[in-house]
PDB file of N, CA and C in Angstrom:
ATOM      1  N   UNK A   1     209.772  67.195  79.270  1.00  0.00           N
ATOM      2  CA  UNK A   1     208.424  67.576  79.630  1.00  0.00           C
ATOM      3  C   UNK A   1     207.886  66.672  80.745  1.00  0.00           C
ATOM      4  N   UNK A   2     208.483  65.277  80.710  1.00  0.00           N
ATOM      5  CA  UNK A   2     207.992  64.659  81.817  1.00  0.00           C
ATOM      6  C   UNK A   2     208.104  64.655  82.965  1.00  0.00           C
ATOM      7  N   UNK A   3     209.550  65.040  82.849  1.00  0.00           N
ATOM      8  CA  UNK A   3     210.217  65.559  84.399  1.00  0.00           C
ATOM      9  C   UNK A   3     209.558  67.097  84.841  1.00  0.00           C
ATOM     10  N   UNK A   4     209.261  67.339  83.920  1.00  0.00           N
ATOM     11  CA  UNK A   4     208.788  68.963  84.329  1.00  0.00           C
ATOM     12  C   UNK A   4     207.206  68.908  85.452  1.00  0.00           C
ATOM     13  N   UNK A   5     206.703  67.750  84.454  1.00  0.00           N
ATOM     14  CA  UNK A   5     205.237  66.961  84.937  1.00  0.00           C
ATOM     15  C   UNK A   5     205.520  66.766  86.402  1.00  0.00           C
ATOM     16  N   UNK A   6     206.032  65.818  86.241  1.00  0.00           N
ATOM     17  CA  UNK A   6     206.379  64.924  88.052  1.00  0.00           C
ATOM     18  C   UNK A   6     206.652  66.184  88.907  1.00  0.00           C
ATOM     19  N   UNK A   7     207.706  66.935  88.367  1.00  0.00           N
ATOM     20  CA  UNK A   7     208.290  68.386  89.639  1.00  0.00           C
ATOM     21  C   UNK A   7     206.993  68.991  90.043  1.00  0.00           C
ATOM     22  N   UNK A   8     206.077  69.251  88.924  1.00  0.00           N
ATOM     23  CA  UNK A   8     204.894  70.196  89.342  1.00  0.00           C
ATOM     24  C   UNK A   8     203.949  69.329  90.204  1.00  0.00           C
ATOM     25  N   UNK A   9     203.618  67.958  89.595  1.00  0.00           N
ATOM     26  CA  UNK A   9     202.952  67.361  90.445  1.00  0.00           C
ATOM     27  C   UNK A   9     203.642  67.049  92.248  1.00  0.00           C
ATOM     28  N   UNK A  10     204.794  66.197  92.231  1.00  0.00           N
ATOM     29  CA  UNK A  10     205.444  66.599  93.899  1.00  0.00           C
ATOM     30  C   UNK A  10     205.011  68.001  94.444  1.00  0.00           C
ATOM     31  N   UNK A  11     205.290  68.697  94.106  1.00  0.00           N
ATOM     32  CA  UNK A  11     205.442  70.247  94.610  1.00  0.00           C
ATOM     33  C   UNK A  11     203.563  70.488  95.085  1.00  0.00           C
ATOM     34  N   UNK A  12     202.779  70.203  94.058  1.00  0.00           N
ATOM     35  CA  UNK A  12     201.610  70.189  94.582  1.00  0.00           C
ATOM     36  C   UNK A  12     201.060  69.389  95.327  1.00  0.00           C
ATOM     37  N   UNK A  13     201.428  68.490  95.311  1.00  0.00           N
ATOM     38  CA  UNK A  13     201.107  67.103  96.291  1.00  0.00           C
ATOM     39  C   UNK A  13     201.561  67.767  97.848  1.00  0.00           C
ATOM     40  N   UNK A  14     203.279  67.921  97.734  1.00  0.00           N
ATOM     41  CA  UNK A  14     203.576  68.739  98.880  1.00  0.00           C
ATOM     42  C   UNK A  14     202.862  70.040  99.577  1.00  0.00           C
ATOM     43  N   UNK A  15     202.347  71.153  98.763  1.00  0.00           N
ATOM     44  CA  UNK A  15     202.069  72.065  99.206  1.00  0.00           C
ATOM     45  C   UNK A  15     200.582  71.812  99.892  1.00  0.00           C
ATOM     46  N   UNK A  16     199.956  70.274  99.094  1.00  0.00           N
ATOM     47  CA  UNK A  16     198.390  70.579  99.915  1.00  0.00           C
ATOM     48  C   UNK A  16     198.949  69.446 100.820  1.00  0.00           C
ATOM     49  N   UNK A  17     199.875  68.782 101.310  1.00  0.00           N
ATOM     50  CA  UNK A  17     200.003  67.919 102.553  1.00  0.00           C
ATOM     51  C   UNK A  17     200.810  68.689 103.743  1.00  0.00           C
ATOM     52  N   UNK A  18     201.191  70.185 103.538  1.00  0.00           N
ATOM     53  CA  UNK A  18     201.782  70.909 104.333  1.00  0.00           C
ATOM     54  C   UNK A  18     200.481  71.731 104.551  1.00  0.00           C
ATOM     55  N   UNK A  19     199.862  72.693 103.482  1.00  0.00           N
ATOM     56  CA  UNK A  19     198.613  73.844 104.010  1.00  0.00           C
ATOM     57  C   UNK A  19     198.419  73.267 105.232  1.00  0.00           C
ATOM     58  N   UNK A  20     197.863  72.415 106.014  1.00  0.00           N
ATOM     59  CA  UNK A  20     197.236  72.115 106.932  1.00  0.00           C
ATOM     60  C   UNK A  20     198.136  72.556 108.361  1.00  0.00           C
ATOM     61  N   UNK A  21     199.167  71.938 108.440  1.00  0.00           N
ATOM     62  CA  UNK A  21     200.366  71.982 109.577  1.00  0.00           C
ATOM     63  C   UNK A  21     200.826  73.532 109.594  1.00  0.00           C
ATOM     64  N   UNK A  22     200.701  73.880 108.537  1.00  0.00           N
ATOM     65  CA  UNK A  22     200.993  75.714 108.497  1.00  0.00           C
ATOM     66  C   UNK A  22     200.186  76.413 108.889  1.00  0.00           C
ATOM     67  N   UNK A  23     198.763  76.266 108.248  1.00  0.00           N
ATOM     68  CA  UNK A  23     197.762  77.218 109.032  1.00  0.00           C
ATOM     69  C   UNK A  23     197.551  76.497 110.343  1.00  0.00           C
ATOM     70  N   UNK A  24     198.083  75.437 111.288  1.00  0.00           N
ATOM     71  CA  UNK A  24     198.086  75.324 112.809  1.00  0.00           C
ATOM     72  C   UNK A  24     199.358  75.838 113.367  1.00  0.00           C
ATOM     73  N   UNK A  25     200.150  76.007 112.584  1.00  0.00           N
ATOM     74  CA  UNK A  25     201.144  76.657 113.483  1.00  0.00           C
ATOM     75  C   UNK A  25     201.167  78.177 113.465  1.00  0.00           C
ATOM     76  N   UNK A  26     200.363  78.777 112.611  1.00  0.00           N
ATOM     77  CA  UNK A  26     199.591  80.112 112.374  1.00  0.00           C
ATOM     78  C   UNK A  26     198.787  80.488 113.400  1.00  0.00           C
ATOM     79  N   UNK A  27     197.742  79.542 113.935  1.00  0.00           N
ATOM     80  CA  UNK A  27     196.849  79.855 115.004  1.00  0.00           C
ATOM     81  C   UNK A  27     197.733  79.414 116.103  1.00  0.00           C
ATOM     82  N   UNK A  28     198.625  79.009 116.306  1.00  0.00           N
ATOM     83  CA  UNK A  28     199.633  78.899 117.221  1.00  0.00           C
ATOM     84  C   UNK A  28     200.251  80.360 118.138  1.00  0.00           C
ATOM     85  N   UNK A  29     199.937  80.813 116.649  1.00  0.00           N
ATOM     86  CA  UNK A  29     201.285  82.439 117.014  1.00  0.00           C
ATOM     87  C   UNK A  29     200.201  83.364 117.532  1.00  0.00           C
ATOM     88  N   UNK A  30     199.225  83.383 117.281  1.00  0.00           N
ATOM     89  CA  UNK A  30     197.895  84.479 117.864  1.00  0.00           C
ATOM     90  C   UNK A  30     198.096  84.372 119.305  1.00  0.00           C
ATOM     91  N   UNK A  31     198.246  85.929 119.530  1.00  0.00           N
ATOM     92  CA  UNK A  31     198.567  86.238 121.137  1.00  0.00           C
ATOM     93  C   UNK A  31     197.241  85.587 122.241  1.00  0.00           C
ATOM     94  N   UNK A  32     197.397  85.316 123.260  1.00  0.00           N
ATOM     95  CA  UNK A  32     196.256  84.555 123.514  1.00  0.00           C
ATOM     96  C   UNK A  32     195.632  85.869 124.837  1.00  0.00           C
ATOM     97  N   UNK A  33     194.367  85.726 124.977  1.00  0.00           N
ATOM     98  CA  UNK A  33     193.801  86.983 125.577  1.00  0.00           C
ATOM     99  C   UNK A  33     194.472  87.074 127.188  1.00  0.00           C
ATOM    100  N   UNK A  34     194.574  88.175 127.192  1.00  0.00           N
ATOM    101  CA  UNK A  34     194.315  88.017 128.766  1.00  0.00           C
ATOM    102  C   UNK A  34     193.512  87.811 129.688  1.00  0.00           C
ATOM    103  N   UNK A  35     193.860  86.984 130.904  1.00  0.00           N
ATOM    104  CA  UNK A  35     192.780  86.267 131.154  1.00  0.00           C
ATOM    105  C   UNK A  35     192.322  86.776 131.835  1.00  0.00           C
ATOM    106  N   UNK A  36     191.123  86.495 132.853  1.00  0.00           N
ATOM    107  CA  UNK A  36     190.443  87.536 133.738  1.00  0.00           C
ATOM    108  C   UNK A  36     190.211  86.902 134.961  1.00  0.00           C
ATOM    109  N   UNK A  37     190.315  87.579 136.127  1.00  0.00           N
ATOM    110  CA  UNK A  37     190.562  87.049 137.507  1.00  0.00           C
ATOM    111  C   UNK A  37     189.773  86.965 138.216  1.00  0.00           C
ATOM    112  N   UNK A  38     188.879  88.430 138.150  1.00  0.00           N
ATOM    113  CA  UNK A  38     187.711  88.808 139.189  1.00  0.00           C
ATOM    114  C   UNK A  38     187.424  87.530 139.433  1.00  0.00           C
ATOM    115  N   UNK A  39     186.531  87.825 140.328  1.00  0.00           N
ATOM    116  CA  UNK A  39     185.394  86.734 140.867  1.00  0.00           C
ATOM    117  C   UNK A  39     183.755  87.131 140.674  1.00  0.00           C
ATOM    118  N   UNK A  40     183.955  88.209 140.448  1.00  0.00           N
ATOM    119  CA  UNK A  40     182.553  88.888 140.325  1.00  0.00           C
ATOM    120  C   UNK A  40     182.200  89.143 138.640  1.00  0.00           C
ATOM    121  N   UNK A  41     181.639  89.394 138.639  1.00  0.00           N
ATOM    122  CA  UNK A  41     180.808  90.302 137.191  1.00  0.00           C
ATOM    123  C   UNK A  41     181.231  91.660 136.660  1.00  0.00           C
ATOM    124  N   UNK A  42     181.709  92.122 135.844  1.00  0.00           N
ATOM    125  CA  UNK A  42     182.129  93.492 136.439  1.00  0.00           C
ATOM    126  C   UNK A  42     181.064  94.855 135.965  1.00  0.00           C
ATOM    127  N   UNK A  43     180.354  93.973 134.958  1.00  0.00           N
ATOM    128  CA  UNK A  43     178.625  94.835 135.128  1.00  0.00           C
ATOM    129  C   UNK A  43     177.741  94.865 136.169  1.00  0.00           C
ATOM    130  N   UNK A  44     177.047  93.733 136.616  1.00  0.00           N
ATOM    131  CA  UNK A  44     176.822  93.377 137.652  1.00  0.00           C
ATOM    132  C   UNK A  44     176.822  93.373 138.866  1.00  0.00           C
ATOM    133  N   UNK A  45     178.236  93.365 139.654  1.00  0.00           N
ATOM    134  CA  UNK A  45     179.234  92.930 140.573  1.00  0.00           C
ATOM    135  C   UNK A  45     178.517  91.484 141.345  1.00  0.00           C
ATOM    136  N   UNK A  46     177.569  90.566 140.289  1.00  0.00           N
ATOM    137  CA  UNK A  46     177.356  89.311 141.109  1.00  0.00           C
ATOM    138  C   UNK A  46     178.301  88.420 141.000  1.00  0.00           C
ATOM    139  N   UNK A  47     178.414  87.502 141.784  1.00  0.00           N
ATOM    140  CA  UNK A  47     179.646  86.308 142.018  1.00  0.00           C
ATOM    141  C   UNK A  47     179.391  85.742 140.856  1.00  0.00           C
ATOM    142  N   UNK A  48     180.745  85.334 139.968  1.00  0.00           N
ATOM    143  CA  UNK A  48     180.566  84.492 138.970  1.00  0.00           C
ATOM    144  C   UNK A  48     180.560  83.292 139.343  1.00  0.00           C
ATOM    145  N   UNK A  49     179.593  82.108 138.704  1.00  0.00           N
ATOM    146  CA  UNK A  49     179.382  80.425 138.797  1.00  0.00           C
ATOM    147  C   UNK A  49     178.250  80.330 140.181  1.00  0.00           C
ATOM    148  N   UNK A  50     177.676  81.108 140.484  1.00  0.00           N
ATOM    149  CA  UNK A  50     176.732  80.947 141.132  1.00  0.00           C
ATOM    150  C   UNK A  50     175.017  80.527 140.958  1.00  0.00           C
ATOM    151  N   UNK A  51     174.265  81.224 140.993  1.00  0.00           N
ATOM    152  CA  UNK A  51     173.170  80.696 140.872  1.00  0.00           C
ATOM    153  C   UNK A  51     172.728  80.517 139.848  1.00  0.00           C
ATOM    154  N   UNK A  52     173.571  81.266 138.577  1.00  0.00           N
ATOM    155  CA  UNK A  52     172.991  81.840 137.652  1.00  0.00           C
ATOM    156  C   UNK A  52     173.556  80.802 136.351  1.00  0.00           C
ATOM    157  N   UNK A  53     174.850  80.145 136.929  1.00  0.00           N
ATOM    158  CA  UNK A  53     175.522  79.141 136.325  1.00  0.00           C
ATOM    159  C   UNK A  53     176.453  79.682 135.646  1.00  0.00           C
ATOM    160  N   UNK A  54     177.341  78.596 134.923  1.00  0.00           N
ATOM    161  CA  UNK A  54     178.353  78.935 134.584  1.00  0.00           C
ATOM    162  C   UNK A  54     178.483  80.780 133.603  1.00  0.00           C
ATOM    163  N   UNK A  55     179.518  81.448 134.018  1.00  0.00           N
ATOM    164  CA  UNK A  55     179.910  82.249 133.248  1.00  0.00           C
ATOM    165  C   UNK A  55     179.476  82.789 131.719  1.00  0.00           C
ATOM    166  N   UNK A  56     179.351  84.310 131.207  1.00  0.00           N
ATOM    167  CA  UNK A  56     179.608  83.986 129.611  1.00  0.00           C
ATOM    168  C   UNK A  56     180.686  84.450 129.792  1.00  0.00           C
ATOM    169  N   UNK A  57     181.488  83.738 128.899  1.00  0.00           N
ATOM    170  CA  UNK A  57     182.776  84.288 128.374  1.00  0.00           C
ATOM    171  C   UNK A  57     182.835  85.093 127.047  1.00  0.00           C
ATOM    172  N   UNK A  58     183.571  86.520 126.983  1.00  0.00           N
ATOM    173  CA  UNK A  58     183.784  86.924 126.116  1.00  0.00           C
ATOM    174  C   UNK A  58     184.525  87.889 125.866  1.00  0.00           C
ATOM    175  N   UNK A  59     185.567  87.822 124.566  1.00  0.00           N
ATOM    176  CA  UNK A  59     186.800  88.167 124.135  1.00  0.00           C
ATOM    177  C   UNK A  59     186.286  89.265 123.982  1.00  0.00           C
ATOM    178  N   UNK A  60     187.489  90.548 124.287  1.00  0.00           N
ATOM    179  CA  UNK A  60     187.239  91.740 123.588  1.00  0.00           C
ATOM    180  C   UNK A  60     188.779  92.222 123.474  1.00  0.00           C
ATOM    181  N   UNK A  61     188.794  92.894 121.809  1.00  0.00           N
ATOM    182  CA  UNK A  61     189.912  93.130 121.132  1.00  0.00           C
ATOM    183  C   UNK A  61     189.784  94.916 121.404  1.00  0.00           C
ATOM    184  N   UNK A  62     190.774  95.046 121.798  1.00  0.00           N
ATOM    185  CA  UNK A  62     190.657  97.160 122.014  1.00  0.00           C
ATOM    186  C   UNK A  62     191.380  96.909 120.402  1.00  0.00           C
ATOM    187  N   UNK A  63     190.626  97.724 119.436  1.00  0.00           N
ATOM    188  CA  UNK A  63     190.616  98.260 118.248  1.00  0.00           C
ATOM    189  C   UNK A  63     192.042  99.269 118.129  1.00  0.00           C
ATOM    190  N   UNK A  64     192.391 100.054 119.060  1.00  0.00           N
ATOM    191  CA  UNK A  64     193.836 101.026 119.125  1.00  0.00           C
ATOM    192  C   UNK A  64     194.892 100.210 119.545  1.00  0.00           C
ATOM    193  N   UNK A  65     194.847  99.423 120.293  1.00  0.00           N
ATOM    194  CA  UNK A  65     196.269  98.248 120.958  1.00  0.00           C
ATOM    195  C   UNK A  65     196.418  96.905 120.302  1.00  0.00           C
ATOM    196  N   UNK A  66     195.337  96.788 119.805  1.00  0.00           N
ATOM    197  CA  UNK A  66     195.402  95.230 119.275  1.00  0.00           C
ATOM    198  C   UNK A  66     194.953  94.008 120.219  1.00  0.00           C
ATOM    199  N   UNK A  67     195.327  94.798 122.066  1.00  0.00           N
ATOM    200  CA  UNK A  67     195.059  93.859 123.154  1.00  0.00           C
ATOM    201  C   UNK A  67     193.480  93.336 123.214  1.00  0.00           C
ATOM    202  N   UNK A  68     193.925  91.645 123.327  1.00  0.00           N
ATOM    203  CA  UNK A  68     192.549  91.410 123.470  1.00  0.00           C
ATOM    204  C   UNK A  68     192.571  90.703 125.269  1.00  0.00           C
ATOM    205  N   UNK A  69     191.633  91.235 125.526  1.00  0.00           N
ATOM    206  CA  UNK A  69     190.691  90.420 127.413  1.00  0.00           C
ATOM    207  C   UNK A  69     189.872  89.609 127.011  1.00  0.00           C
ATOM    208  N   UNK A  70     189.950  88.418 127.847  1.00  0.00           N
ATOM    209  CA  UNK A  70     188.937  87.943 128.336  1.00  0.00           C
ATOM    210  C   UNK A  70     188.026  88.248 129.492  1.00  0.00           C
ATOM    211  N   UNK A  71     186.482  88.426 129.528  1.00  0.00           N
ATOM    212  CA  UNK A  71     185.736  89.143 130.062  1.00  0.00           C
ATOM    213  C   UNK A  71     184.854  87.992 130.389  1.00  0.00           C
ATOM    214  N   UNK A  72     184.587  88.087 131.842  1.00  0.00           N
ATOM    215  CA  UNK A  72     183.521  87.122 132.409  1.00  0.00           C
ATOM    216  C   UNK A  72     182.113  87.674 132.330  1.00  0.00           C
ATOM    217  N   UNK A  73     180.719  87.342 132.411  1.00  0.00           N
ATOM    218  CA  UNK A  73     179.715  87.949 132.935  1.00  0.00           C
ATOM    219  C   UNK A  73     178.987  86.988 133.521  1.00  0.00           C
ATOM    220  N   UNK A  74     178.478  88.013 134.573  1.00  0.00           N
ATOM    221  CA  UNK A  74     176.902  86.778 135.180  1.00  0.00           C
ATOM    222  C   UNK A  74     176.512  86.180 134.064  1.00  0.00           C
ATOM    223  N   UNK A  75     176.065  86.927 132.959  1.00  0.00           N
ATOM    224  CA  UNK A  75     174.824  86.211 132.092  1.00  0.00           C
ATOM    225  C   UNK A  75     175.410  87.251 130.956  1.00  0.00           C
ATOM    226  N   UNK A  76     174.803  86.619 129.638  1.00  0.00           N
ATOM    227  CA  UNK A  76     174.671  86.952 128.301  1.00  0.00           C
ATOM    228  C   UNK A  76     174.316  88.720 128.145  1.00  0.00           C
ATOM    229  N   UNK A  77     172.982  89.181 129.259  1.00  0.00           N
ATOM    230  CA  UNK A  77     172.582  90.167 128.715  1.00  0.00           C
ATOM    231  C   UNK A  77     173.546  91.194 129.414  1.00  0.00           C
ATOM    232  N   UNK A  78     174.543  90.767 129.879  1.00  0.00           N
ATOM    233  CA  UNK A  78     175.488  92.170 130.660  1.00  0.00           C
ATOM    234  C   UNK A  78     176.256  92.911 129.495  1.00  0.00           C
ATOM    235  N   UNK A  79     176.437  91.870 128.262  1.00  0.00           N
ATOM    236  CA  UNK A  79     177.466  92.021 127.391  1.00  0.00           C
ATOM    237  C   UNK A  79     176.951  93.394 126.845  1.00  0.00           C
ATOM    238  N   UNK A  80     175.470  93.644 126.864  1.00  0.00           N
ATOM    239  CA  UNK A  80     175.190  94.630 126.434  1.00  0.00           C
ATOM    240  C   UNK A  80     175.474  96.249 126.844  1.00  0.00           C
ATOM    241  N   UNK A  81     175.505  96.015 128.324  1.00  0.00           N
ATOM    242  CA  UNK A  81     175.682  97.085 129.283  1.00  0.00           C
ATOM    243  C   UNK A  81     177.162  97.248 129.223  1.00  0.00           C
ATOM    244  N   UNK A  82     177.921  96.399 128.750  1.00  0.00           N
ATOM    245  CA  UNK A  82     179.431  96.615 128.335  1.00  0.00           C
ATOM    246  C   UNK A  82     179.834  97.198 127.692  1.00  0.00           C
ATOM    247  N   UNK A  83     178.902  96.624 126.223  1.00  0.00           N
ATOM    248  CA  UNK A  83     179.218  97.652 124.669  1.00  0.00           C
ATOM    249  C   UNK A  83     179.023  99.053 125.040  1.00  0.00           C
ATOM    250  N   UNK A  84     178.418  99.440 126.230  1.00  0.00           N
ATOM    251  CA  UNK A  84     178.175 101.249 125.716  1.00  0.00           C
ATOM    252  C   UNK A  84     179.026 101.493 126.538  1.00  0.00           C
ATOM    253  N   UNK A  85     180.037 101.117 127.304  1.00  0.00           N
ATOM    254  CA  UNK A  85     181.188 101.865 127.695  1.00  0.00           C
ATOM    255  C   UNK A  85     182.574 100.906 127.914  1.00  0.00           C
ATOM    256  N   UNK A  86     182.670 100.336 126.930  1.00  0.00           N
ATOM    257  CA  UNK A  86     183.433  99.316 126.737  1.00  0.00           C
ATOM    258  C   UNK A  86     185.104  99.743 127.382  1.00  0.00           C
ATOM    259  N   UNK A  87     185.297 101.069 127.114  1.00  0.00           N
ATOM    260  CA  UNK A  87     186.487 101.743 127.787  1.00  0.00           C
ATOM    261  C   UNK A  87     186.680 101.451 129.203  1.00  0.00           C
ATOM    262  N   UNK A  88     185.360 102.081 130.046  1.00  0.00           N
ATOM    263  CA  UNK A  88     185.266 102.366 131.056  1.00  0.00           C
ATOM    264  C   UNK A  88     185.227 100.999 131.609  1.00  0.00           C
ATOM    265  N   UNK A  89     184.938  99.907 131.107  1.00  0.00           N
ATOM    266  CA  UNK A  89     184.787  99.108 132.248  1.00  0.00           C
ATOM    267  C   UNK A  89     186.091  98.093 132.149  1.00  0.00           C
ATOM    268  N   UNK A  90     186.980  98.024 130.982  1.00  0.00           N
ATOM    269  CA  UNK A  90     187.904  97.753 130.479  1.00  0.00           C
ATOM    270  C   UNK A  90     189.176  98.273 131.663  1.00  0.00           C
ATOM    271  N   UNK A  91     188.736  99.594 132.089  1.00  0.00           N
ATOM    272  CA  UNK A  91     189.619 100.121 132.914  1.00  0.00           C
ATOM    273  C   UNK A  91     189.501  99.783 134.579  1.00  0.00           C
ATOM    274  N   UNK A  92     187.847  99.711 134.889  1.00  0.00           N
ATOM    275  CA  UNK A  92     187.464  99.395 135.699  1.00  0.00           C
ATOM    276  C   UNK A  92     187.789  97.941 136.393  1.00  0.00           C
ATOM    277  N   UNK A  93     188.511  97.008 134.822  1.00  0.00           N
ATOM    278  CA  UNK A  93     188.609  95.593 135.047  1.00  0.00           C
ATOM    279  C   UNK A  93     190.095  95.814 135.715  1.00  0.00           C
ATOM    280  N   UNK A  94     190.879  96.709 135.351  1.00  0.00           N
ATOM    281  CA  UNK A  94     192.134  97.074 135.231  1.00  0.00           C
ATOM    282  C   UNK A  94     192.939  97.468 136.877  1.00  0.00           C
ATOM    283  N   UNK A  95     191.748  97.973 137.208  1.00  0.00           N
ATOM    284  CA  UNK A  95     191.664  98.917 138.829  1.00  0.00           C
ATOM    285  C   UNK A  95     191.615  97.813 139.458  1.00  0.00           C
ATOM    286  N   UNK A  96     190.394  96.779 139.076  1.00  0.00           N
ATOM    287  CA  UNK A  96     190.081  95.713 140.199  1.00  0.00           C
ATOM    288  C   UNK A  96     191.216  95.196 140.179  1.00  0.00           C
ATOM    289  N   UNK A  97     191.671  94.258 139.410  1.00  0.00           N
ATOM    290  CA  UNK A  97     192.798  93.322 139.634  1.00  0.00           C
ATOM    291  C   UNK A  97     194.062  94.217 140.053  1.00  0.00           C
ATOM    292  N   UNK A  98     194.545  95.452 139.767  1.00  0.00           N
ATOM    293  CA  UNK A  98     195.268  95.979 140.548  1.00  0.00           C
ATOM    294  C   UNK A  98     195.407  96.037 141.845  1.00  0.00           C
ATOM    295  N   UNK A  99     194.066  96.073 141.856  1.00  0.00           N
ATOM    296  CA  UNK A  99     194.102  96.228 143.860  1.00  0.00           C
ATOM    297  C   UNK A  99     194.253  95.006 144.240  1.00  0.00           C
ATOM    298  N   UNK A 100     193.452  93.743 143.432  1.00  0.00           N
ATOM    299  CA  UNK A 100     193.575  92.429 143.741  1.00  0.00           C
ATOM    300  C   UNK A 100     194.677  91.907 144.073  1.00  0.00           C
ATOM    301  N   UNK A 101     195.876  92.401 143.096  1.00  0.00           N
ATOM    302  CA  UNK A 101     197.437  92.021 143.355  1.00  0.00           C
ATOM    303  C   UNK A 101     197.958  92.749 144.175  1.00  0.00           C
ATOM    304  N   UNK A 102     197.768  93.550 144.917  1.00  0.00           N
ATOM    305  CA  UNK A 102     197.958  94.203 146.036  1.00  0.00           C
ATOM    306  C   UNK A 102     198.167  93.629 147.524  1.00  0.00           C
ATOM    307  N   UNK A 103     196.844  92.562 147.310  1.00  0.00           N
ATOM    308  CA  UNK A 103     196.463  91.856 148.188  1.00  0.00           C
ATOM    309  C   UNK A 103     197.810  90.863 148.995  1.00  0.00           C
TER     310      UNK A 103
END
């Protein structure tokens, strides 16, 4: 029974001095967004880091692909003008940098 004691205790000792290193090598494996190039806004079309100051940044996950972007804006309140056609401008981000690599 004593040895049975000690096995259970190691084993738990082990498992909460590993949880930690596991769930970081977990957030390790999460695909990381794609990043975003423009220079502009793509609600907007104002220059990003300009007058208005730094960037918002914000992730968006397409719900059918799993793909997530990173999305620049002038400012906070564009995010809104995003949500109602989140497709369209998703694609629109898609066109720009196409042509961008063109360049």
């Amino acid at each position: 029974m004593k040895t049975f004691k000690s096995a259970l205790f190691t084993a738990t000792l082990t498992g909460l001095l590993l949880a930690p290193l596991l769930a970081t090598a977990r957030d390790d494996a999460k695909p990381k967004p794609i990043p975003y190039t423009l220079k502009t806004c793509i609600v907007s079309g104002d220059k990003l880091g300009g007058d208005m100051g730094d960037p918002y940044v914000y992730i968006y996950k397409d719900k059918k692909t799993g793909v997530a972007h990173e999305i620049k804006f002038c400012c906070k309140s564009c995010l809104k003008d995003f949500n109602k056609d989140q497709a369209g401008y998703i694609k629109k981000i898609d066109d720009a940098e196409a042509k961008a690599a063109k360049k």
